[in-house]
Protein backbone atom coordinates (compact mmCIF):
# COMPACT_ATOMS: atom_id res chain seq x y z
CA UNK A 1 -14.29 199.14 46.44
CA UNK A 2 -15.51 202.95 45.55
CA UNK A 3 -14.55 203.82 49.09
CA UNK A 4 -10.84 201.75 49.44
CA UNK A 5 -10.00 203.32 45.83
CA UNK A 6 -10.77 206.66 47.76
CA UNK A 7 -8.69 206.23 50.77
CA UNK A 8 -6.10 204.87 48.69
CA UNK A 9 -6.27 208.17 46.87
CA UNK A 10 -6.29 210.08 49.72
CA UNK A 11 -3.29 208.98 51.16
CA UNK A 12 -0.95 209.21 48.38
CA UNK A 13 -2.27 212.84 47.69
CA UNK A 14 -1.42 213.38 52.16
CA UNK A 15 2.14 211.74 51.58
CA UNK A 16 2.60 213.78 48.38
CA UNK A 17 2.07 216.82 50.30
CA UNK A 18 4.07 215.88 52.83
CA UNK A 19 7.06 215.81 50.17
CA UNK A 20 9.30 213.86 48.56
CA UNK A 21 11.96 214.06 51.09
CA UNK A 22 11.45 210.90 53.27
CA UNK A 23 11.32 208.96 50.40
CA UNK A 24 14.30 209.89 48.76
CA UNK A 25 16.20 209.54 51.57
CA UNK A 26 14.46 205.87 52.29
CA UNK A 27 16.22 205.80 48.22
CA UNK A 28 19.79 205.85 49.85
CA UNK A 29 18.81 203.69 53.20
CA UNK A 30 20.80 201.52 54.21
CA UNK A 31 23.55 203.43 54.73
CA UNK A 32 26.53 200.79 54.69
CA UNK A 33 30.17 200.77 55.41
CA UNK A 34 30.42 201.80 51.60
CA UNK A 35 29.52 205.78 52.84
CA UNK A 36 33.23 205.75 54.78
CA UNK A 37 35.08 205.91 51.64
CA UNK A 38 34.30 209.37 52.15
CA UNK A 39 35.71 209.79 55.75
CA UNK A 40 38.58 208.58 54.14
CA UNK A 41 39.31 210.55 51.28
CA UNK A 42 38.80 214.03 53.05
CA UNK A 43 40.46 212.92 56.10
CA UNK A 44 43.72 211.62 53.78
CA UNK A 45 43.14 215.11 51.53
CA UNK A 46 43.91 217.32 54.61
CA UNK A 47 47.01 215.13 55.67
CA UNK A 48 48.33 215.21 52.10
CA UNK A 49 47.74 218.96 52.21
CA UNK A 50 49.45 219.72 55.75
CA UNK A 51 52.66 217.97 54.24
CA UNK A 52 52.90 220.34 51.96
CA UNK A 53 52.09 223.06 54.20
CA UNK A 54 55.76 222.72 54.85
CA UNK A 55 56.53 224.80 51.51
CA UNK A 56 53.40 226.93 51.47
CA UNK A 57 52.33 228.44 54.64
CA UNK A 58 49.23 229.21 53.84
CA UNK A 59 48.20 225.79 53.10
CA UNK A 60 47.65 225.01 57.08
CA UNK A 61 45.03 227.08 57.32
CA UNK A 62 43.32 225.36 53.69
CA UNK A 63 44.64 221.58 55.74
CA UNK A 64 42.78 223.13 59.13
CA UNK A 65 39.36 223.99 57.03
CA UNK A 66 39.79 220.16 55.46
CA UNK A 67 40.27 218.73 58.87
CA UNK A 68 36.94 220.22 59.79
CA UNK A 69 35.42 218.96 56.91
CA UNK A 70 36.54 215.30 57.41
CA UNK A 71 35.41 215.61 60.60
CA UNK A 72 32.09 216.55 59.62
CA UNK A 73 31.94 214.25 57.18
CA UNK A 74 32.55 211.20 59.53
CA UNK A 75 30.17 212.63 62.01
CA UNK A 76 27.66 212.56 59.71
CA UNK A 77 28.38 209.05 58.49
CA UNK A 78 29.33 206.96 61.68
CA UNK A 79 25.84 208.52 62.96
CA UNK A 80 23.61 207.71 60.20
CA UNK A 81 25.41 203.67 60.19
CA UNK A 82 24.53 203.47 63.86
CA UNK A 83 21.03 204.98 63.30
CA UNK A 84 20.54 202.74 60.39
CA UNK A 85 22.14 199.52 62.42
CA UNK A 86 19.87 200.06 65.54
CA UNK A 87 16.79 200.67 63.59
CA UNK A 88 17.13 197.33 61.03
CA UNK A 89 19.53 194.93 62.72
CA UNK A 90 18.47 192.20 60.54
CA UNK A 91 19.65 193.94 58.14
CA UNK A 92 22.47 194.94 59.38
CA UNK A 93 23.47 190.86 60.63
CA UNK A 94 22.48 189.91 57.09
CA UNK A 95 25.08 192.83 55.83
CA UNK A 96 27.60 191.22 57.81
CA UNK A 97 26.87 187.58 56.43
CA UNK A 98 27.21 188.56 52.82
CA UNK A 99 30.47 188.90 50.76
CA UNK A 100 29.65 191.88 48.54
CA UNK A 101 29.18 194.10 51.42
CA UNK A 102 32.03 193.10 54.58
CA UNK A 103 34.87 193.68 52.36
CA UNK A 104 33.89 197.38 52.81
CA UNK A 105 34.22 197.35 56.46
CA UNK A 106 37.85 197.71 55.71
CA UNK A 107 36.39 201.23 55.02
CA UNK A 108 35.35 201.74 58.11
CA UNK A 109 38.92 201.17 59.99
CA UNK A 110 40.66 203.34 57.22
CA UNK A 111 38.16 206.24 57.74
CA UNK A 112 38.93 206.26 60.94
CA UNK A 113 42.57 206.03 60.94
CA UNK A 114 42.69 208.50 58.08
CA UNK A 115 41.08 211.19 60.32
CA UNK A 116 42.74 210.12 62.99
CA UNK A 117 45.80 210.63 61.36
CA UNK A 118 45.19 214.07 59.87
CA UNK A 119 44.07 215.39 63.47
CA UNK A 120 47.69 214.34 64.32
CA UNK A 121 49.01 216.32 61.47
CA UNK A 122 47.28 219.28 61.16
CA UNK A 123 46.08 219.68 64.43
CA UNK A 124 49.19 219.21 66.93
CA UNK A 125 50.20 222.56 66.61
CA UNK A 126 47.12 223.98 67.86
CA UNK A 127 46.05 221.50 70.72
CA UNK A 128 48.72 219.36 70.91
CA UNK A 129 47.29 216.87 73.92
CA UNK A 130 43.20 216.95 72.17
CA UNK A 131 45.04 216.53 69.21
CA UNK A 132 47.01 213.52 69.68
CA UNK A 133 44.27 212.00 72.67
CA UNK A 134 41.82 212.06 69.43
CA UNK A 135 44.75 210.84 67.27
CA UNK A 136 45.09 207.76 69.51
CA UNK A 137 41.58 207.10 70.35
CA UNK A 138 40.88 206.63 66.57
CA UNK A 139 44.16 204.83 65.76
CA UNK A 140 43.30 202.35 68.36
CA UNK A 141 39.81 201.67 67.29
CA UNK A 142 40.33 201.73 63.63
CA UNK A 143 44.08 199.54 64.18
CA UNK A 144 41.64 197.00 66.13
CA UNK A 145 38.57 196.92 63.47
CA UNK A 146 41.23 196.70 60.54
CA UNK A 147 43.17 193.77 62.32
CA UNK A 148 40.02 192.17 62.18
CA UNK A 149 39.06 192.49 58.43
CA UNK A 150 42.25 191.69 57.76
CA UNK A 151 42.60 188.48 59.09
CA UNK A 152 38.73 187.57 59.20
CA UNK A 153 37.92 188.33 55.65
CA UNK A 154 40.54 185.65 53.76
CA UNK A 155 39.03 183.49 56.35
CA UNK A 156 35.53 183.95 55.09
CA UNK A 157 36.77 183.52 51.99
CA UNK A 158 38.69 179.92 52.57
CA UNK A 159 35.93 178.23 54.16
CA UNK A 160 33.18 179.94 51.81
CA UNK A 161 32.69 177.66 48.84
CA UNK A 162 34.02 179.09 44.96
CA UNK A 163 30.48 179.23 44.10
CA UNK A 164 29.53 181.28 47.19
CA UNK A 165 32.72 183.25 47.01
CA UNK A 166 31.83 184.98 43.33
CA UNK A 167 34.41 186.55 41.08
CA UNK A 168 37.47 187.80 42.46
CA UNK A 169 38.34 191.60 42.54
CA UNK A 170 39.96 194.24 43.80
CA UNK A 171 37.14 195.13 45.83
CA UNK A 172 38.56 192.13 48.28
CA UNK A 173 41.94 193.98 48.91
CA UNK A 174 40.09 196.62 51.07
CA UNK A 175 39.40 194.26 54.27
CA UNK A 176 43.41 193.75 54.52
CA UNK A 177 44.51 197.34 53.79
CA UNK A 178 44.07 198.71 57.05
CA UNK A 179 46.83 197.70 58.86
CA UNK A 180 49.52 199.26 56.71
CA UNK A 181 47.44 202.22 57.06
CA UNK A 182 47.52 201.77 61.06
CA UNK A 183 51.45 201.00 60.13
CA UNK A 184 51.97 204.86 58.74
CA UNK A 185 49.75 206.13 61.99
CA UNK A 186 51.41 204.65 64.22
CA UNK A 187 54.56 205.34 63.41
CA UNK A 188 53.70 209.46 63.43
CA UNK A 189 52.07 208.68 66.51
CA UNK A 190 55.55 207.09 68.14
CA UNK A 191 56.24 211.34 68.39
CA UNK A 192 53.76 211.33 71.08
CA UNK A 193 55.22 209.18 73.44
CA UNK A 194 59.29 209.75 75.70
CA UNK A 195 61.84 207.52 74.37
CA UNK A 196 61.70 204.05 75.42
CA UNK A 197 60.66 200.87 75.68
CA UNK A 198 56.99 202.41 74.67
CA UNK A 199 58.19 203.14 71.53
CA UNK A 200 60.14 200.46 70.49
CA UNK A 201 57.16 198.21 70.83
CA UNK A 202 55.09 200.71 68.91
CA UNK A 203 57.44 200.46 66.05
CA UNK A 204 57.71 196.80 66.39
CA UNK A 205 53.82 196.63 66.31
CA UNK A 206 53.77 198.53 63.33
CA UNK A 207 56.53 196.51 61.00
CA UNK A 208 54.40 193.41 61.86
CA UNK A 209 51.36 195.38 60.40
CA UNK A 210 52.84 196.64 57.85
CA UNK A 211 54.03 192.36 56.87
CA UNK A 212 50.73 191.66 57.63
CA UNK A 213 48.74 193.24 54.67
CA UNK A 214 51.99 192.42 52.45
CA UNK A 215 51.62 189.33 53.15
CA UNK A 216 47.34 189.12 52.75
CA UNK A 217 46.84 192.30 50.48
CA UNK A 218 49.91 189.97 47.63
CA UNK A 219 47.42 186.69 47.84
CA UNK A 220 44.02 188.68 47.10
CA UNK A 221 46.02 191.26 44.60
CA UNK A 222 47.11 188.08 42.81
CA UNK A 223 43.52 186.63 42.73
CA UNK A 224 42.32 189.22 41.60
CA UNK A 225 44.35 190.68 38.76
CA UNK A 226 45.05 187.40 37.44
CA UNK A 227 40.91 186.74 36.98
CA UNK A 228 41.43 190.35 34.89
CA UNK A 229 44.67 188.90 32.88
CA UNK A 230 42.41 185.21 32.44
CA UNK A 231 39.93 187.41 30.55
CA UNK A 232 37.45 188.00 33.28
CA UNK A 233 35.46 190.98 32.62
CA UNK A 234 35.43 194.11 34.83
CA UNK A 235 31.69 194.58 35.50
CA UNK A 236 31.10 198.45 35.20
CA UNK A 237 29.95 199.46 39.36
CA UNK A 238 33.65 198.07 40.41
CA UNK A 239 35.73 199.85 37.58
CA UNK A 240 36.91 202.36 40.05
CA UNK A 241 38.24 199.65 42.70
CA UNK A 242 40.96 198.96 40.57
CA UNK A 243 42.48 202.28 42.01
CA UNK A 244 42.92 200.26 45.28
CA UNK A 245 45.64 198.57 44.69
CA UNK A 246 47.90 201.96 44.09
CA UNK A 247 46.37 202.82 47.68
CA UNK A 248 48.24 199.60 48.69
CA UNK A 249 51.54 200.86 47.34
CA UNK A 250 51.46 204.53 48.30
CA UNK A 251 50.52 203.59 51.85
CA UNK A 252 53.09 201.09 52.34
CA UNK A 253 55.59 203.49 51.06
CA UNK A 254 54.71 206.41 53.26
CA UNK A 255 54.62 203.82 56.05
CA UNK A 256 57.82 202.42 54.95
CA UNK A 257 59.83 205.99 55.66
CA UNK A 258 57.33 207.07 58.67
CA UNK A 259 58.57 204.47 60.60
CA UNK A 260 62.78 205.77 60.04
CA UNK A 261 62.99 208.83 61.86
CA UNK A 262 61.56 207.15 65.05
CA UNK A 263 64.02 204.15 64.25
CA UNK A 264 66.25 206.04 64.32
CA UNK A 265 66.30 206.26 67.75
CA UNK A 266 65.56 202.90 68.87
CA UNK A 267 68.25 201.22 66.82
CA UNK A 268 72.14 201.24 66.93
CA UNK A 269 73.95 203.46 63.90
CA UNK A 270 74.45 199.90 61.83
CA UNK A 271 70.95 198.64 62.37
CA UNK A 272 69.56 201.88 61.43
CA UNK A 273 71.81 201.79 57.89
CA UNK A 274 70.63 198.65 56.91
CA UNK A 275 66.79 199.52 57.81
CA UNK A 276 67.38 203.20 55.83
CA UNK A 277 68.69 201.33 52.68
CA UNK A 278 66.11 198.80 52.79
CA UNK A 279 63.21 201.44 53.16
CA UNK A 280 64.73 203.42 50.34
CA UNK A 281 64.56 200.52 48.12
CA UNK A 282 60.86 199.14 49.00
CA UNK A 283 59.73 202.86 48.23
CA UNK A 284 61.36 203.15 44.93
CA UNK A 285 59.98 199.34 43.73
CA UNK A 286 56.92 200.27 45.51
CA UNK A 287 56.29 203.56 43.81
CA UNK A 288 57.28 202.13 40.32
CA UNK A 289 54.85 199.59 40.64
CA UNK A 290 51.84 201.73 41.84
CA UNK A 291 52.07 204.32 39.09
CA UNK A 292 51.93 200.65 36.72
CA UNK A 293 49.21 200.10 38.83
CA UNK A 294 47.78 203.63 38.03
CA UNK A 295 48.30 203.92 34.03
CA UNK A 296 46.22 200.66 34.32
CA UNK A 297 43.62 201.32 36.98
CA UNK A 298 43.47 205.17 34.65
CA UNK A 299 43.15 203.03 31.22
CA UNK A 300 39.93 200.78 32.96
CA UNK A 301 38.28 203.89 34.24
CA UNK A 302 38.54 205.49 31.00
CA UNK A 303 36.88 202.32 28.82
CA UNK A 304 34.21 202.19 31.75
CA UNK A 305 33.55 206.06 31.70
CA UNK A 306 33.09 205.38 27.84
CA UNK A 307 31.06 202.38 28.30
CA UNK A 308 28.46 204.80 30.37
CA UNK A 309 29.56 204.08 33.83
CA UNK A 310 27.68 206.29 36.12
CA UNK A 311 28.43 207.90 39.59
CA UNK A 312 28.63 205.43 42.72
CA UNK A 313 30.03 205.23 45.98
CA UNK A 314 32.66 203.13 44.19
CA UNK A 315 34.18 206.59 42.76
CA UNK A 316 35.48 207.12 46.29
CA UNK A 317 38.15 204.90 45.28
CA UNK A 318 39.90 207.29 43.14
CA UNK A 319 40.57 209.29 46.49
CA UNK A 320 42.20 207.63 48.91
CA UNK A 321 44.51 205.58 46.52
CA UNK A 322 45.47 208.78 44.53
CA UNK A 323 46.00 210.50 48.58
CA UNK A 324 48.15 207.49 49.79
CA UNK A 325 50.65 208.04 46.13
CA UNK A 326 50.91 211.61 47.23
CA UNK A 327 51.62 210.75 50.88
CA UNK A 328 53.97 208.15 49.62
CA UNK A 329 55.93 210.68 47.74
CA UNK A 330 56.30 213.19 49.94
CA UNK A 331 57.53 210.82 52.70
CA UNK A 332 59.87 209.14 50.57
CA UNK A 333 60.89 212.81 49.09
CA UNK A 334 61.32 214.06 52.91
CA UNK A 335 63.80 210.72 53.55
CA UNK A 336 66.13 211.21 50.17
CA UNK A 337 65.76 215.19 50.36
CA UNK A 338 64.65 215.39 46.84
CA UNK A 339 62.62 218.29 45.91
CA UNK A 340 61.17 216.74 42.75
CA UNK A 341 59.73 214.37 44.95
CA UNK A 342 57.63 216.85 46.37
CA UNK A 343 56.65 218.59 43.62
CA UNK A 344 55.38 215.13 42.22
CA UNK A 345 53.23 215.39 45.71
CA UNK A 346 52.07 218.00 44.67
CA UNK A 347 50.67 217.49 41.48
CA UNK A 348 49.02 214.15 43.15
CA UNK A 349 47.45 216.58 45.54
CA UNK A 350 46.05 218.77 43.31
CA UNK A 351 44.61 215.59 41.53
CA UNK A 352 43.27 214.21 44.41
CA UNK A 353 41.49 218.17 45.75
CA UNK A 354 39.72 217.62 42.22
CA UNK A 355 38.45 213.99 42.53
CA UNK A 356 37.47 214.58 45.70
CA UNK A 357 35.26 217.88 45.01
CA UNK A 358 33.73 216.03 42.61
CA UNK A 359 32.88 212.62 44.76
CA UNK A 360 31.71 215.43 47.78
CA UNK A 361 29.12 217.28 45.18
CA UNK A 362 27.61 213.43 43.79
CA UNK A 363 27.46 212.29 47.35
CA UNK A 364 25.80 215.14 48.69
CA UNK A 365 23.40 214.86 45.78
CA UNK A 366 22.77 211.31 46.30
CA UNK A 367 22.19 211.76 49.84
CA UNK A 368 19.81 214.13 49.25
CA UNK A 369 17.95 213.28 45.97
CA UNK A 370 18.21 209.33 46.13
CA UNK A 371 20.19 210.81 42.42
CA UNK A 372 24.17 211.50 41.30
């Protein structure tokens, strides 16, 4: 027994020496679809930026650095998931089995189509054919991943039994998201291509993505909330996820006026008026109900905050809801010509550079420590 103690001993003094490294970062394996809520907050941050590049210069070169940084950020990511997925695929087939975790491969198509969609943006005046091959490449993967969630995830959730299924929340609006986000992509991406028929089914593909997470994201946003208005309580981890629905408005508002100037184009003068006034109204009901949807996502992350909530991956969702309300506003102020518009952007923006430093320092300190 003398002699087992002793190489007991011994090896926790060798693995000691070795330090503490490999097992903090064993602390923060697996590393799930949850770390692309980061891909998609920097990649959104640089498009929101780049818009308003328009009225500061300067601000393409801050947008360019960003772009870089969302880059590097979903390098980083996509190639720790794979290593992770390769090295435990029971794990990662159990992941995909299991409620709490799929919803977050929505993530996964919105990270990509968010830096997809800022290489577009901030990138096409530099290398315009990289730019918009990369543009594509990522718009078609994440468009294809997100059509997936979307319509595979409400499935799950029909044929899983109530018991099973847990306690609705917003957490569940995430698999059905992407395609409006694919919506706004695609219809910056309909720049790209010579008029035609090309683009006329590009825009047509996007309007019936665009109805498609209406039409999912309304069932699962009622669900939801009205578990919240019941009296359900809001456990503390998925505070921040009630941000997500404001993602859902400012996304389908910026895709909402994306898709007119390429309209435009493709429709007769009569068409086009009836689309215009139609888009200007869904962005002004949409708007009004996402900053609702803000004042109460801000008034449940303030009680949680109070009620000790600590850092989590979950904060990410204060970025790329906040980034989609700026994007939102800026498109809508582009289509009406309304400088206040913008300068609401703006002041989105600026909220959204903060939340974002902060989720980048806690994430980099969780990577590396196992600790926020």
């Amino acid at each position: 027994m003398t002699r087992i103690s002793a190489t007991i001993q011994a090896r926790e003094r060798l693995e000691a020496s070795a330090g503490a490294r490999p097992r903090r970062w064993a602390r923060i394996y697996p590393v799930g679809p949850q770390w692309f809520g980061a891909v998609m907050g920097t990649g959104i941050l640089a498009t929101c930026v780049q818009r308003l590049a328009v009225f500061v210069p300067g601000l393409h070169w801050v947008a360019l650095a960003l772009l870089m940084l969302a880059w590097g950020v979903l390098a980083v990511v996509a190639a720790a998931f794979t290593l992770d997925a390769v090295r435990c695929p029971d794990r990662f087939r159990t992941g995909l089995s299991d409620l709490n975790t799929v919803p977050f491969y929505g993530s996964v198509a919105m990270g990509l189509l968010a830096v997809g969609a800022a290489t577009h943006a901030v990138s096409d005046t530099h290398l315009p054919v990289a730019a918009a091959a990369a543009a594509w490449a990522l718009w078609g993967v994440g468009t294809l991943l997100g059509v997936v969630t979307a319509v595979g995830f409400p499935v799950r959730l029909l044929i899983t039994s109530p018991v099973d299924r847990g306690v609705p929340t917003p957490v569940w609006v995430l698999p059905v998201v992407p395609p409006m986000v694919s919506a706004a992509g695609g219809a910056s991406l309909a720049a790209t291509l010579p008029p035609g028929v090309g683009v006329s089914a590009l825009l047509v593909g996007c309007a019936g993505l665009f109805v498609l997470t209406l039409v999912l994201g309304a069932g699962v946003l009622v669900s939801a909330y009205g578990h919240v208005l019941r009296g359900g309580s809001v456990p503390l981890p998925i505070s921040p996820s009630f941000w997500i629905p404001v993602g859902v408005a400012g996304q389908s508002t910026a895709a909402a006026n994306f898709l007119l100037p390429s309209a435009e184009h493709a429709l007769s003068s009569s068409a086009y008026t009836v689309l215009h006034t139609a888009g200007v109204a869904y962005s002004a009901v949409a708007l009004s109900l996402g900053t609702v949807a803000a004042a109460v996502a801000l008034r449940i992350t303030l009680h949680a905050l109070r009620r000790g909530m600590t850092f989590s991956l979950g904060w990410w969702s204060f970025t790329f809801p906040v980034g989609t309300m700026s994007l939102g506003l800026s498109a809508f102020g582009t289509t009406l010509a309304a400088p206040w518009l913008h300068v609401a952007a703006t002041v989105v923006c600026a909220c959204l550079c903060a939340t974002v430093s902060l989720c980048l320092v806690l994430s980099t300190r969780l990577w590396s420590t196992g600790r926020a």
